[in-house]
C-alpha atoms as a PDB file:
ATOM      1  CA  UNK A   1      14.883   1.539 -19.609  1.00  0.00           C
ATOM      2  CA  UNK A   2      11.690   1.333 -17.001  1.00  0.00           C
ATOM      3  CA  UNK A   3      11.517   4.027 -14.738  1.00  0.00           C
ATOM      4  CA  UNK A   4       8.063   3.056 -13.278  1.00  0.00           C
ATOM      5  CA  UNK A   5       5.964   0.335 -13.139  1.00  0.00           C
ATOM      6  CA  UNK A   6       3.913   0.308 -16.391  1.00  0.00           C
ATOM      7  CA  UNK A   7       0.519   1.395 -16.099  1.00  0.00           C
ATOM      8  CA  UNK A   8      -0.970  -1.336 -17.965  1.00  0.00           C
ATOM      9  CA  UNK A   9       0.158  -3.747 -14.798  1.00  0.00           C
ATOM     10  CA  UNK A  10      -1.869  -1.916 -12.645  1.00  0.00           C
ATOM     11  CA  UNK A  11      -5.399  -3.502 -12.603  1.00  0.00           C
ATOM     12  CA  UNK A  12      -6.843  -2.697  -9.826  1.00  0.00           C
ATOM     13  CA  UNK A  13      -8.434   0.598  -8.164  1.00  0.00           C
ATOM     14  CA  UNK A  14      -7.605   1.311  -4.331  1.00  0.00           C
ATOM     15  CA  UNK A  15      -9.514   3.634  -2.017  1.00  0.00           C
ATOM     16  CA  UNK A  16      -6.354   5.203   0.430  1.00  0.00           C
ATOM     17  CA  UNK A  17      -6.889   6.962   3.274  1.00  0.00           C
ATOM     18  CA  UNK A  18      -3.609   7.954   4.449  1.00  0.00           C
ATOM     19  CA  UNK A  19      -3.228   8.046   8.369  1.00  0.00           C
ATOM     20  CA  UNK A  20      -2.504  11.039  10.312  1.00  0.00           C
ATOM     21  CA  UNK A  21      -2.490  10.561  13.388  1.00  0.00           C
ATOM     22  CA  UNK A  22      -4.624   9.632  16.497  1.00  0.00           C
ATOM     23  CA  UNK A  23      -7.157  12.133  18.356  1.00  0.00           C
ATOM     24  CA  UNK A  24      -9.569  12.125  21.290  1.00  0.00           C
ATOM     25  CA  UNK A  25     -11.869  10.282  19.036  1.00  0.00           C
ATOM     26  CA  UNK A  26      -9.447   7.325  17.419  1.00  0.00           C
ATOM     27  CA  UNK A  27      -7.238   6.943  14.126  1.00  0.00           C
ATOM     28  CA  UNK A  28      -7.509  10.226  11.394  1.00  0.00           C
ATOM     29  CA  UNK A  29      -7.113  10.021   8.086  1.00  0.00           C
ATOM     30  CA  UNK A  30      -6.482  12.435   5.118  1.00  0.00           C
ATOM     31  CA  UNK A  31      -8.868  12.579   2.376  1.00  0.00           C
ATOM     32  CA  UNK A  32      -9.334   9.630   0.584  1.00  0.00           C
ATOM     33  CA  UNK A  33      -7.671   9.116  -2.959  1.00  0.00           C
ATOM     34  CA  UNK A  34      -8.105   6.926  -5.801  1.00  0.00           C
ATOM     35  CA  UNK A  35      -5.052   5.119  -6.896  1.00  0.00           C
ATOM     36  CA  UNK A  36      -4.361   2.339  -9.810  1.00  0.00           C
ATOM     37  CA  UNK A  37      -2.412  -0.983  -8.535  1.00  0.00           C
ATOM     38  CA  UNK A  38      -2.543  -4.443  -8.443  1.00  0.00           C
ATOM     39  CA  UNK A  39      -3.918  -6.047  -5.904  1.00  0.00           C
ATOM     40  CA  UNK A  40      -2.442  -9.522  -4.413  1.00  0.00           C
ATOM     41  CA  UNK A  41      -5.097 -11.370  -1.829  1.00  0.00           C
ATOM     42  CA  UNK A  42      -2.999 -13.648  -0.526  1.00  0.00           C
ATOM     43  CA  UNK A  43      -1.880 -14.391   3.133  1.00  0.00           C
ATOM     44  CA  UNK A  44       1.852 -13.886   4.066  1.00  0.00           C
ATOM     45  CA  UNK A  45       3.618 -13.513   6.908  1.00  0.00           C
ATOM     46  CA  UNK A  46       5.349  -9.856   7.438  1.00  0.00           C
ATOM     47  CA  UNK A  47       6.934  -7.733   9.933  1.00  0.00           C
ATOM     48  CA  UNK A  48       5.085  -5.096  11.232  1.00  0.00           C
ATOM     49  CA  UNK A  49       6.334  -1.583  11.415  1.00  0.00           C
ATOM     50  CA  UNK A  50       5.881  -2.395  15.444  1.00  0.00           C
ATOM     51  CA  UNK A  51       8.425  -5.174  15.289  1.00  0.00           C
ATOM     52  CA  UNK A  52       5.814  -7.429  15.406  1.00  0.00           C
ATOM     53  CA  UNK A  53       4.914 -10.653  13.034  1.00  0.00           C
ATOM     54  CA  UNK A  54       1.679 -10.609  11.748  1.00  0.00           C
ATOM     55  CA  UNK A  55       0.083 -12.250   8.653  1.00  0.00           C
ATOM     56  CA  UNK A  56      -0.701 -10.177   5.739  1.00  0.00           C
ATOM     57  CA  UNK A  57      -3.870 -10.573   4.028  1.00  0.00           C
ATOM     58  CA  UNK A  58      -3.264  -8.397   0.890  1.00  0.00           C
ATOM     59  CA  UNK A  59      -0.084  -6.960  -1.374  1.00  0.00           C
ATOM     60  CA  UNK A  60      -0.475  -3.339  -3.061  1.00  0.00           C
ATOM     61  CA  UNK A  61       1.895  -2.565  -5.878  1.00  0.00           C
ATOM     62  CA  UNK A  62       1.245   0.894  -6.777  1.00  0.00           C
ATOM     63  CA  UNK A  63       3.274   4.248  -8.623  1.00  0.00           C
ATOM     64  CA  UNK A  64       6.341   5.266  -6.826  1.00  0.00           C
ATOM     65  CA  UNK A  65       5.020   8.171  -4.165  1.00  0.00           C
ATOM     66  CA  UNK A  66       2.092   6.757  -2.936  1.00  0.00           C
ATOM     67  CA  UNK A  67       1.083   8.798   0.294  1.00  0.00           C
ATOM     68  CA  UNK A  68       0.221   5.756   2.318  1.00  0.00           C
ATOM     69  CA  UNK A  69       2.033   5.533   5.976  1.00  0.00           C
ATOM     70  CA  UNK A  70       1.653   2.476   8.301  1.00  0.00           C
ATOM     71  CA  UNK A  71      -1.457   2.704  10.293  1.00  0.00           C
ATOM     72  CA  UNK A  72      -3.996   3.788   6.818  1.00  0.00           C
ATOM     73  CA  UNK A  73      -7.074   2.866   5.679  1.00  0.00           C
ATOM     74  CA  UNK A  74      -7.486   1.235   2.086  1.00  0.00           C
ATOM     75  CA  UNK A  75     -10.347  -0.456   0.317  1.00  0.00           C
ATOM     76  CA  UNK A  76      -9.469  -2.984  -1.838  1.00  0.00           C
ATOM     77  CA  UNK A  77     -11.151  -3.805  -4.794  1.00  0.00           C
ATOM     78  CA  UNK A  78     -13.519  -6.157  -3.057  1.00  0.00           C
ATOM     79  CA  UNK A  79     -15.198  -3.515  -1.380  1.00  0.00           C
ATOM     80  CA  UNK A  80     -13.032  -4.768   2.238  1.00  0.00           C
ATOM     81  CA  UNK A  81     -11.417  -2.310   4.195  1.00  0.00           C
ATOM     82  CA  UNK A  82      -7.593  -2.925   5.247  1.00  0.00           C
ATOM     83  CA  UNK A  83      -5.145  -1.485   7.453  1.00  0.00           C
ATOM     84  CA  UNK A  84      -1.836  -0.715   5.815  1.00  0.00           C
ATOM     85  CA  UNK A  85       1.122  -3.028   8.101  1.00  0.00           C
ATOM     86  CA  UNK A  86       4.395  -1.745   5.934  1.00  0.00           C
ATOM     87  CA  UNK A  87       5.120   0.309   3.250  1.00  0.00           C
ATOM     88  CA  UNK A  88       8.057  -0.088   1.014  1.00  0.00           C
ATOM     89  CA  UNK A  89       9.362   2.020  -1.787  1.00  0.00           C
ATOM     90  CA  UNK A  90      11.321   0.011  -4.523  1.00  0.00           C
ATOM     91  CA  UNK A  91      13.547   1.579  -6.676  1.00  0.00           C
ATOM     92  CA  UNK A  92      16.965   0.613  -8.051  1.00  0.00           C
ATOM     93  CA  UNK A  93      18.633   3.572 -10.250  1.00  0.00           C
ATOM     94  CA  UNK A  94      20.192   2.581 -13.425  1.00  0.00           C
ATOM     95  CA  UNK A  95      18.561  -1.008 -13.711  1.00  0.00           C
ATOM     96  CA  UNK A  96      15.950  -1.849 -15.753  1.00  0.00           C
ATOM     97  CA  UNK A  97      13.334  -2.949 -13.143  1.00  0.00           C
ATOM     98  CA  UNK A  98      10.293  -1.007 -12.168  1.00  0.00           C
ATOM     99  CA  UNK A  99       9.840   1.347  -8.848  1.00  0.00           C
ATOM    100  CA  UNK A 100       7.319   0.762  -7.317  1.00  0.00           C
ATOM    101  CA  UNK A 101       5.280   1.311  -3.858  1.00  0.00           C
ATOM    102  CA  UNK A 102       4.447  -1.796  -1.881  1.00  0.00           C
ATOM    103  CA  UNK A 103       2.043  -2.043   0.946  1.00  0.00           C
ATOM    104  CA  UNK A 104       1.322  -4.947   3.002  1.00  0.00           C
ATOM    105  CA  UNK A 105      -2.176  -5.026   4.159  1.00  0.00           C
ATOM    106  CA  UNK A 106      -3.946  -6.333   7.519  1.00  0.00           C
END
């Protein structure tokens, strides 16, 4: 049975910065940490966490636990920076499909 996506899926290196909150000064972020995932550059529409709709540029699929909240910072492999829109943990206990962490990138 799969209990995580397998490593050898995840192609990709990601720079996240995970937001913490704003200050005087703008966004902050937590130090920044290298993850693996795979990387998906295309353009879909999502909701924001905001209620808003908003196109997504880029699709994350990471390890289960990724420490990424709305509002962070992530390089993609391109070298372009991206704001994370929504963050969604997939799991499904007792089924042979993969968790996973997605995030929806601006």
């Amino acid at each position: 049975m799969v209990n995580r996506v397998p490593a050898a899926l995840l192609r990709h290196t990601v720079t996240v910065e995970p937001y913490i909150g704003d200050s005087a000064y703008g966004p902050q972020y937590g130090p920044p940490a290298t993850v693996r995932a795979l990387v998906d550059a295309r353009p879909r529409m999502v909701r924001a966490a905001d209620g808003r709709q908003t196109v997504a540029t880029a699709s994350v699929i990471a390890e289960p636990g990724l420490s990424c909240p709305p509002g962070s910072r992530i390089t993609l492999p391109s070298g372009r920076t991206a704001t994370a829109l929504t963050v969604a943990d997939h799991t499904a206990p007792g089924l042979p499909v993969p968790a996973c962490t997605e995030v929806m990138c601006e």
